[in-house]
Protein backbone atom coordinates (compact mmCIF):
# COMPACT_ATOMS: atom_id res chain seq x y z
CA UNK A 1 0.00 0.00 0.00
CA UNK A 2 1.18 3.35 -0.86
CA UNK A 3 0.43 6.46 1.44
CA UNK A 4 -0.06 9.87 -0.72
CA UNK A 5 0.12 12.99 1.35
CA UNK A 6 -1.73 16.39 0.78
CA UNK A 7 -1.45 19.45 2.59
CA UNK A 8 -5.31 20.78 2.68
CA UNK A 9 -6.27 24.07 4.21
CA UNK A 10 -6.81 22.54 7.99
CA UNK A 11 -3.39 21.64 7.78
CA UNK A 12 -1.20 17.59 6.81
CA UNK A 13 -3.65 15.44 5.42
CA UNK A 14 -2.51 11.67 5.35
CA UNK A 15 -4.44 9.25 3.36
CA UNK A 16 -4.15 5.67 1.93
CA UNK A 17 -4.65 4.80 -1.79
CA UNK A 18 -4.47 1.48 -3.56
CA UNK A 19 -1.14 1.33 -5.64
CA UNK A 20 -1.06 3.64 -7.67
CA UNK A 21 -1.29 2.25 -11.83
CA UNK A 22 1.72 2.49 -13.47
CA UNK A 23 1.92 4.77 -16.32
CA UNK A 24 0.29 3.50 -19.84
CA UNK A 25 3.33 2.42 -22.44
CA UNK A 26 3.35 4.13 -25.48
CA UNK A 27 2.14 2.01 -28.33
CA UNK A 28 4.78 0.22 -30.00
CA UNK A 29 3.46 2.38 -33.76
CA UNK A 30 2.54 6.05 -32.98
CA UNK A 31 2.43 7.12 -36.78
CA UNK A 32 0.93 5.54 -39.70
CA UNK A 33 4.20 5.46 -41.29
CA UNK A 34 5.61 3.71 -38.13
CA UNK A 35 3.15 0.85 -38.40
CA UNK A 36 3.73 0.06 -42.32
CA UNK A 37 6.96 -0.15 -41.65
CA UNK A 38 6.54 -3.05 -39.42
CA UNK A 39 4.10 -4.37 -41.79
CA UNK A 40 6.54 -4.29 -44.64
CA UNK A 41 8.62 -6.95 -43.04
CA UNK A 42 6.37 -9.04 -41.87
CA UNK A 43 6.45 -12.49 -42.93
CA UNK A 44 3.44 -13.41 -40.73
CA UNK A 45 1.15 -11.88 -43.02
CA UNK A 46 2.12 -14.93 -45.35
CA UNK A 47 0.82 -18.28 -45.37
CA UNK A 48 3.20 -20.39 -44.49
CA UNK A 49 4.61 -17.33 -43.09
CA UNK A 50 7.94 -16.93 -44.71
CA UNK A 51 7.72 -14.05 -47.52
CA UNK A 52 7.07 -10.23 -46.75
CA UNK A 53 6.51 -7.45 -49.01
CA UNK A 54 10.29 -6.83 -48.65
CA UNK A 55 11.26 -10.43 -49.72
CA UNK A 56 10.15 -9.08 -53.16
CA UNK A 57 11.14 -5.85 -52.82
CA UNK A 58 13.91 -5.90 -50.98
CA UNK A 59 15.63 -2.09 -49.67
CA UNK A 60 19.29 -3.60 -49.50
CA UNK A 61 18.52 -4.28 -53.31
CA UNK A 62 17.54 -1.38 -54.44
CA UNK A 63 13.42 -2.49 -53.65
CA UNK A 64 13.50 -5.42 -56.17
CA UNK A 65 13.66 -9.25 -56.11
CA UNK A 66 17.50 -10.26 -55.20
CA UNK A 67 16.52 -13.84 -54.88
CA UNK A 68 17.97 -16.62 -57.25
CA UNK A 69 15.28 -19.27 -58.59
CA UNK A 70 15.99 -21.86 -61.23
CA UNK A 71 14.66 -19.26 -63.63
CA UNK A 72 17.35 -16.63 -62.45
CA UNK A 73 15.65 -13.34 -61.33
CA UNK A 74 13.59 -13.23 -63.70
CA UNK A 75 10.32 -13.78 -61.66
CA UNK A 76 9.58 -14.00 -57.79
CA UNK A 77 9.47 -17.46 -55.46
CA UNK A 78 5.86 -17.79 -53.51
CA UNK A 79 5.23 -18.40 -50.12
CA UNK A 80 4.97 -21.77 -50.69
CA UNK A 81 9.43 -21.68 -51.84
CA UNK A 82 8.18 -23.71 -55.26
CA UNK A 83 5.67 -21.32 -56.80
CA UNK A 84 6.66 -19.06 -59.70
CA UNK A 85 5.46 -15.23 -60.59
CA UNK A 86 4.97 -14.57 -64.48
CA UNK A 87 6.21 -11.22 -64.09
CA UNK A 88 9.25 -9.93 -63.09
CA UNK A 89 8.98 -7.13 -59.30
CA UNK A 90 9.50 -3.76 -60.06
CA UNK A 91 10.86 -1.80 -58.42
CA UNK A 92 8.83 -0.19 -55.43
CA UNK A 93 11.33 3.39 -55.04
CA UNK A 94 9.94 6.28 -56.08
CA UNK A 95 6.44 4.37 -56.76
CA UNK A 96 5.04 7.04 -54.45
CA UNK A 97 5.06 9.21 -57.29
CA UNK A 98 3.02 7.40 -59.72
CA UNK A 99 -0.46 8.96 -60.40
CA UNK A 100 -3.66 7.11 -60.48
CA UNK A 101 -4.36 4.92 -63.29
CA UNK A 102 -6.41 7.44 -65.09
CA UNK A 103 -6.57 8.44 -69.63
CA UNK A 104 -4.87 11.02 -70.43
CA UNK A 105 -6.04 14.22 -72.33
CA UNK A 106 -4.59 12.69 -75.79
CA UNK A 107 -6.60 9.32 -74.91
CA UNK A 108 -3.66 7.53 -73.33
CA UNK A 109 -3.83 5.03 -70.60
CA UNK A 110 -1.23 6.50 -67.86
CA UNK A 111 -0.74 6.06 -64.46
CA UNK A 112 -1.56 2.86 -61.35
CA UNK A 113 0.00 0.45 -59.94
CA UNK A 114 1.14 -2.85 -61.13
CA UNK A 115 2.90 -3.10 -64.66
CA UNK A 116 -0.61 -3.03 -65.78
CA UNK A 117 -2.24 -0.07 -63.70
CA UNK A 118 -4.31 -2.68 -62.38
CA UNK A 119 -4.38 -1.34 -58.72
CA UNK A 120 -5.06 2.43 -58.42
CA UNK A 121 -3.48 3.87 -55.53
CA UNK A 122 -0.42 2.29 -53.55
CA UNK A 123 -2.88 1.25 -50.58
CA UNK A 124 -4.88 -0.69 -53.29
CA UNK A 125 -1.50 -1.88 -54.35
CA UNK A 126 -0.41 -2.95 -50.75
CA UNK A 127 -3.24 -5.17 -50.51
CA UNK A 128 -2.61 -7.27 -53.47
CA UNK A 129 0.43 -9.22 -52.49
CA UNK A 130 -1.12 -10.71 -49.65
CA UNK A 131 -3.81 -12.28 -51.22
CA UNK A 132 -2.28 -13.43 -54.74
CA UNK A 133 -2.11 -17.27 -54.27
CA UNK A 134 1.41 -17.40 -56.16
CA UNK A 135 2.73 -14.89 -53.82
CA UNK A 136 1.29 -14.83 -50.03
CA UNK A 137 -0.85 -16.79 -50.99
CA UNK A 138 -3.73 -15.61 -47.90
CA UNK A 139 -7.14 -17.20 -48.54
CA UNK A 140 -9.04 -13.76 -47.63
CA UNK A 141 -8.93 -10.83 -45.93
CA UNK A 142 -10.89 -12.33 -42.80
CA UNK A 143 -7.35 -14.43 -42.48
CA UNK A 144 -5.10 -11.65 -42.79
CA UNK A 145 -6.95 -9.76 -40.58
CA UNK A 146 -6.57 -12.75 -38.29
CA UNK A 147 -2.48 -12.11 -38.36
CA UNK A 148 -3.31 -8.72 -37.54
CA UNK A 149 -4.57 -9.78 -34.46
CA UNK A 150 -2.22 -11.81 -33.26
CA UNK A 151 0.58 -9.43 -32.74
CA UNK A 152 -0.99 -6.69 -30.16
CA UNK A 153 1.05 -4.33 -31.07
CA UNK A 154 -0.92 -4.05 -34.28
CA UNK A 155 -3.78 -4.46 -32.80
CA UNK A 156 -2.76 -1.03 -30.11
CA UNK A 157 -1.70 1.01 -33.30
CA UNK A 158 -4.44 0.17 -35.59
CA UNK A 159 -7.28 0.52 -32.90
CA UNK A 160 -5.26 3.93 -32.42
CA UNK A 161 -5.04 5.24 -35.85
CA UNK A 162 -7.79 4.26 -37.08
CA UNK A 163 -10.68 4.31 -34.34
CA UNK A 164 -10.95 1.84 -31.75
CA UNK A 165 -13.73 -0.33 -33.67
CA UNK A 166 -11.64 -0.45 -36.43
CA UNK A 167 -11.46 -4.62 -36.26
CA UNK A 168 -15.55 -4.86 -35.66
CA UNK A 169 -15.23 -5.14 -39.92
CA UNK A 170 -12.70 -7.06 -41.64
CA UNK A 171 -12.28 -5.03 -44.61
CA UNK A 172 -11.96 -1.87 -43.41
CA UNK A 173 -9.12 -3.80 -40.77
CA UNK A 174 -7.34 -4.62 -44.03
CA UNK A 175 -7.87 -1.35 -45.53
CA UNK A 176 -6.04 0.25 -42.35
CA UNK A 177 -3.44 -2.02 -42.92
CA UNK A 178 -2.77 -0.79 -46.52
CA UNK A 179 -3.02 2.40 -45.93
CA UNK A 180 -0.18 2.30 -43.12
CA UNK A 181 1.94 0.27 -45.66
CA UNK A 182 1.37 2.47 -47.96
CA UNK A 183 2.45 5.72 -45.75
CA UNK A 184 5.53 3.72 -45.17
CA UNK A 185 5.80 3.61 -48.83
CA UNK A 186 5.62 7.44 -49.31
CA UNK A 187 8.58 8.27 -46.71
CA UNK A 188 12.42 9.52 -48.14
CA UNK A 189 13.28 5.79 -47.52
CA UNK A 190 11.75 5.21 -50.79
CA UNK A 191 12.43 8.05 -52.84
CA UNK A 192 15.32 10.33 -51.29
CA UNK A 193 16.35 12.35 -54.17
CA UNK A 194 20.18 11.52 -53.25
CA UNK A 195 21.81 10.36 -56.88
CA UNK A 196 24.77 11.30 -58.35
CA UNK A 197 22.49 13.13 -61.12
CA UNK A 198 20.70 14.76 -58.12
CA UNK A 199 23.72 16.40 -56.89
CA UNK A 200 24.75 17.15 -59.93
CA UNK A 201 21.46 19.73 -60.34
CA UNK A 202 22.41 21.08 -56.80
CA UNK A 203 25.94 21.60 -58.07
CA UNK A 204 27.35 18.97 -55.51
CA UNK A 205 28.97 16.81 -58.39
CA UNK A 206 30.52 17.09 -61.73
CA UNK A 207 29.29 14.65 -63.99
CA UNK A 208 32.49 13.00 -66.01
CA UNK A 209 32.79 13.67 -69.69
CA UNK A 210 31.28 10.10 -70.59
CA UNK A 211 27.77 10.70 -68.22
CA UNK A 212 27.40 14.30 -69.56
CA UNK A 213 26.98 13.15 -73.05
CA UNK A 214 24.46 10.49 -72.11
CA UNK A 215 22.58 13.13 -69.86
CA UNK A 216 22.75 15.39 -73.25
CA UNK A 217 21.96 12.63 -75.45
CA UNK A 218 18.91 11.32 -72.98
CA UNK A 219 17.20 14.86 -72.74
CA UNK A 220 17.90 15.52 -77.12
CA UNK A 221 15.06 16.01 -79.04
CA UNK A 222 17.46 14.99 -81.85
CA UNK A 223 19.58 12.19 -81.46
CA UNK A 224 17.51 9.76 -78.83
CA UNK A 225 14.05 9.06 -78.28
CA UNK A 226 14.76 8.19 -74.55
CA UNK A 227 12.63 10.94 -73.19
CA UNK A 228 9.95 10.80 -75.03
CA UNK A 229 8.58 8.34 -72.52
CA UNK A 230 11.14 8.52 -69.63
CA UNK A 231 10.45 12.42 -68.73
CA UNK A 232 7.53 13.51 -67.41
CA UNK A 233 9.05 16.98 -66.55
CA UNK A 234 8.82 19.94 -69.22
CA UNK A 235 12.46 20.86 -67.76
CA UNK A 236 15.72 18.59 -67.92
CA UNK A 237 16.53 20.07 -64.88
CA UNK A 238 13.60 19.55 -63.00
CA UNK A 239 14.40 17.88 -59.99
CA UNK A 240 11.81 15.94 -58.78
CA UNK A 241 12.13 13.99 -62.49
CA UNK A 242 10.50 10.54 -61.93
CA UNK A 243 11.87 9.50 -65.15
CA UNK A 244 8.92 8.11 -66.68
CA UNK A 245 5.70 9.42 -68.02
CA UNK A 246 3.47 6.84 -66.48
CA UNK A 247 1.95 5.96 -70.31
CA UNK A 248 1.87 2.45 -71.71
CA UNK A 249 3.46 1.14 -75.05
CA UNK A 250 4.49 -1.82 -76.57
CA UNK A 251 8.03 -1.80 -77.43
CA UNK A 252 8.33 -5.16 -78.92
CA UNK A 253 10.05 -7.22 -75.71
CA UNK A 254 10.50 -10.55 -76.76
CA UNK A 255 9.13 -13.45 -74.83
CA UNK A 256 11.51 -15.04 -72.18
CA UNK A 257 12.34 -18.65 -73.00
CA UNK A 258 12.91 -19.23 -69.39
CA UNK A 259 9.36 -18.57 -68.49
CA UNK A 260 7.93 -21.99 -69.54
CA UNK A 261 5.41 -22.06 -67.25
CA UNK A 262 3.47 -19.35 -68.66
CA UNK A 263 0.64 -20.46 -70.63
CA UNK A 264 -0.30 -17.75 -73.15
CA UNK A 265 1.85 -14.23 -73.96
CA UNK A 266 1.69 -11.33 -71.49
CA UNK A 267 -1.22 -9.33 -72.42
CA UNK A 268 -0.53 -6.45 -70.14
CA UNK A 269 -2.12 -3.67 -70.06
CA UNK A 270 -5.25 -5.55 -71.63
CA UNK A 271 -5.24 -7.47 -68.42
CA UNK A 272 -6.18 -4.61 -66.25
CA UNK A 273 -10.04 -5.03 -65.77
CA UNK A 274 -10.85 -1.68 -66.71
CA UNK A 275 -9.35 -2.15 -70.13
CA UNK A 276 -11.23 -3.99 -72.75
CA UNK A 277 -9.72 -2.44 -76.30
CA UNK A 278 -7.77 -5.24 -77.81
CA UNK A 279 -4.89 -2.59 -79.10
CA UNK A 280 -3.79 -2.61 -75.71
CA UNK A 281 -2.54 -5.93 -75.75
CA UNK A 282 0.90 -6.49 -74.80
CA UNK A 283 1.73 -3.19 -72.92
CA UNK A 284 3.16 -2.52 -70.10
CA UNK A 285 3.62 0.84 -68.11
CA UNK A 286 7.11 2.96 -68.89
CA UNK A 287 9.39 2.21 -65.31
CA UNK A 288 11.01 4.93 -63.75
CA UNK A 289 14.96 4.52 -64.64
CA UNK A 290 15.56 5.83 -60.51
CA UNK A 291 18.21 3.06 -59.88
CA UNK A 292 17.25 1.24 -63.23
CA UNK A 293 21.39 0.19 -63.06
CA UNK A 294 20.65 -2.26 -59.48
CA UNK A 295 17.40 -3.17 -60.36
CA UNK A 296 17.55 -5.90 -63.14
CA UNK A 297 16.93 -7.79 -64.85
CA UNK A 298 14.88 -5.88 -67.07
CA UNK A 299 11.62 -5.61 -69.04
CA UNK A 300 8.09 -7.12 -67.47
CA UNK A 301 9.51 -10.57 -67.83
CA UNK A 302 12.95 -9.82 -66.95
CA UNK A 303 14.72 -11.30 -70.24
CA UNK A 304 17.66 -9.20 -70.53
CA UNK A 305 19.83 -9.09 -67.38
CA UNK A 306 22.24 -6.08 -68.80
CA UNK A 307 21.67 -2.31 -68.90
CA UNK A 308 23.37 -2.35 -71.60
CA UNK A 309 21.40 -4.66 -73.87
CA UNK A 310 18.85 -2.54 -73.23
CA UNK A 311 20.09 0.08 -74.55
CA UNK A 312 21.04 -1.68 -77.59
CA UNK A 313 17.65 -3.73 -77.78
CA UNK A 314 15.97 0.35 -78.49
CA UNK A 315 18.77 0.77 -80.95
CA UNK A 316 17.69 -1.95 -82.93
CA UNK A 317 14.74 -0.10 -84.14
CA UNK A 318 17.21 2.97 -85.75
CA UNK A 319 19.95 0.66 -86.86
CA UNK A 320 19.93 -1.51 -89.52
CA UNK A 321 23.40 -3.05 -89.76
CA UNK A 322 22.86 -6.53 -89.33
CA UNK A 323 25.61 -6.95 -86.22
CA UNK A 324 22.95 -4.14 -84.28
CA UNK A 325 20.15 -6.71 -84.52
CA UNK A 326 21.99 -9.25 -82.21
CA UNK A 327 21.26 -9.88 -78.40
CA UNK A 328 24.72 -10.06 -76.97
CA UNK A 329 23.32 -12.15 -74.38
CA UNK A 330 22.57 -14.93 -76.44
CA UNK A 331 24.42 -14.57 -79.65
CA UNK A 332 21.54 -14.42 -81.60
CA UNK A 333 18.81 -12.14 -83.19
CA UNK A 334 16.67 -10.19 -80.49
CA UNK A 335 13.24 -11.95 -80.70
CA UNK A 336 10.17 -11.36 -82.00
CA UNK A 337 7.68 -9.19 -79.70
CA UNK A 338 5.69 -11.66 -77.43
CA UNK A 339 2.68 -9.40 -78.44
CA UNK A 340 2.71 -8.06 -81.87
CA UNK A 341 0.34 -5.50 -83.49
CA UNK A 342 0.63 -3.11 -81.20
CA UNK A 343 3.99 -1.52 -80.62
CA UNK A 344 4.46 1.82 -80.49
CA UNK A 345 7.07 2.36 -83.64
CA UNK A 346 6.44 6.06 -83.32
CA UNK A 347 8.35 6.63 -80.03
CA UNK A 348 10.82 3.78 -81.12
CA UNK A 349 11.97 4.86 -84.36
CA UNK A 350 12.88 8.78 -82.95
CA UNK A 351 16.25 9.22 -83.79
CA UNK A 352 19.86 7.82 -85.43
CA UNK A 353 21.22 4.82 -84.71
CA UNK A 354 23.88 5.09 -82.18
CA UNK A 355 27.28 4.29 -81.85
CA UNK A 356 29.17 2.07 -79.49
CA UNK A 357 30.51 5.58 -77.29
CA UNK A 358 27.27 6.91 -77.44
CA UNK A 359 25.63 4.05 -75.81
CA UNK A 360 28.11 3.39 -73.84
CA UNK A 361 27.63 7.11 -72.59
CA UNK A 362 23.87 6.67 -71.95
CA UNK A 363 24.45 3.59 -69.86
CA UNK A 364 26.61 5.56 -67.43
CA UNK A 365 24.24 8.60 -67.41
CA UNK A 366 21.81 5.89 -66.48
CA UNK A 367 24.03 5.31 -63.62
CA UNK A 368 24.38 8.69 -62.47
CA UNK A 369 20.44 7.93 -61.36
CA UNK A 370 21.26 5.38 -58.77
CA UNK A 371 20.64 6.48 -55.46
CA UNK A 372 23.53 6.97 -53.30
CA UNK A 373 23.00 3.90 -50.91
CA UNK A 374 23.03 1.76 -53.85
CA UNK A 375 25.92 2.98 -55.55
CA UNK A 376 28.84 0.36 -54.08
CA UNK A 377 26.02 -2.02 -56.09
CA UNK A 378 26.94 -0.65 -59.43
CA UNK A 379 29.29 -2.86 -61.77
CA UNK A 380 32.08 -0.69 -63.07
């Protein structure tokens, strides 16, 4: 028993009291940001509870897939350790900035989530994973929910951020939980603004010779076609540049042999459900090139696993000396699009072909956009 004194007006008081409660801890998540954080690793939120949404998009690897299967990188292992995705992660830095899926003013599907737009926001996005059966493979939201609960921690935070009834409905339990994973999503983690090419438009670097002509040849109206697509700012210097215009195209990626266990071509786009015009068909949204060096392989299906045959695969279209239509990777002729019909051979045929120094200059101004905790990544 504790004894609490008062002085009162007649003079020393002394009374007893019951113990007196210990002050209430401080929930484990104060901010939304906080909680979706904690979410993001979470491998209980998984069926078999081994994969997060950071086993896919991993921060240490510049927010993509580092994971080897028997198919390479290529596509993503499921829950399950034997299950195989169809398309390869993207990366999830600088997603944040990605409007919603929306047409633009000229007609043109821009904008979503998902290499298809399919999800609108990035809380719509968040809750996708979790109940895709070749990736976390969760029966329903009631079961995810049920995870939730388990961990009181999450329960504290989410009953404090979101109203204290806010598990009396499953779904809007699971829409809490997206939106905090989301928030964590939209913090400098994900998009700090910190490249090379960054610092070079605050004057805190000098670009080399070599990255200056691929930043001049990447912003030419002239002698690339790069940003038709990969700019969304009027201004070369603008620096919040996202590096992609959030449109759609076709630009003739070849199938991935690897990828036997896909049963019919990639429509893309086409596959978002609020897309039904068959010219659609096999595209996919333009990527942002933030820390498009660590982040292969490359294309929707990850075929090519070098910047550099990238670069060349685009070429292709302006070139046509015979040597210029061969994948270094394999020796052989690039392939034919996995979705024809549809490519968009205005923005691909903008410009000269380009030499070996010139492309060898936009690859390392394509470096210059790697964020600087990813740079010891880069391959010299």
């Amino acid at each position: 028993m504790n004894w609490a004194f008062r002085i009162g007006c007649a003079g020393l008081v002394v009374t007893t009291t019951a113990l007196v409660a210990p002050l209430m801890a401080a929930p484990a998540y104060e901010s939304w940001e906080a909680l979706g954080e904690a979410l993001f690793f979470d491998p209980e939120l998984s069926r078999d509870r081994t994969q997060s949404c950071a086993t896919c998009h991993d921060p240490a690897a510049g927010f993509v897939d580092p994971r080897e299967t028997d198919l390479g990188r290529a596509v993503s292992l499921g829950d399950d350790g034997h299950s195989l995705g169809t398309r390869n992660a993207p990366t999830a830095s600088y997603a944040a900035l990605t409007p919603p899926f929306h047409l633009t003013a000229e007609g043109k599907w821009a904008g979503g989530l998902f290499l298809d737009g399919r999800a609108v926001d990035l809380a719509e996005q968040a809750g996708g994973p979790p109940l895709n059966p070749v990736e976390m493979a969760m029966p329903d939201k009631p079961a995810v929910v049920a995870r939730l609960r388990e961990n009181p921690d999450y329960v504290a935070a989410l009953e404090g951020l979101a109203g204290a009834d806010v598990f009396d409905d499953d779904a809007r339990a699971y829409d809490a939980m997206t939106r905090a994973i989301a928030a964590y999503e939209r913090t400098p983690e994900f998009a700090p603004f910190d490249s090379k090419y960054d610092r070079y438009l605050r004057g805190e670097y000098q670009l080399t010779r070599e990255e200056d002509l691929g930043r001049l040849l990447f912003f030419s109206q002239q002698f690339t076609n790069c940003n038709l697509c990969h700019q969304l700012g009027t201004s070369p210097v603008d620096p919040a540049e996202s590096f992609t215009n959030y449109e759609y195209h076709n630009i003739g990626v070849p199938a991935n042999p690897r990828l036997a266990h896909m049963a019919a071509p990639d429509k893309g786009l086409l596959d978002n459900p609020q897309v039904d015009d068959p010219a659609q068909a096999g595209k996919f949204k333009v990527p942002t090139l933030r820390n498009v060096a660590v982040t292969g392989p490359y294309m929707h299906n990850g075929v090519f696993e070098d910047l550099r045959t990238v670069v060349l695969f685009y070429n292709k279209y302006n070139s046509k000396a015979q040597g210029r239509q061969i994948n270094p990777e394999t020796g052989a002729p690039f392939g034919p699009p996995e979705v024809d019909g549809t490519l968009s051979m205005e923005e691909l045929t903008t410009g000269p072909a380009l030499e070996d120094d010139r492309i060898d200059a936009l690859v390392a101004f394509l470096k210059t956009l790697t964020d600087a905790r990813y740079e010891d990544l880069l391959e010299e």
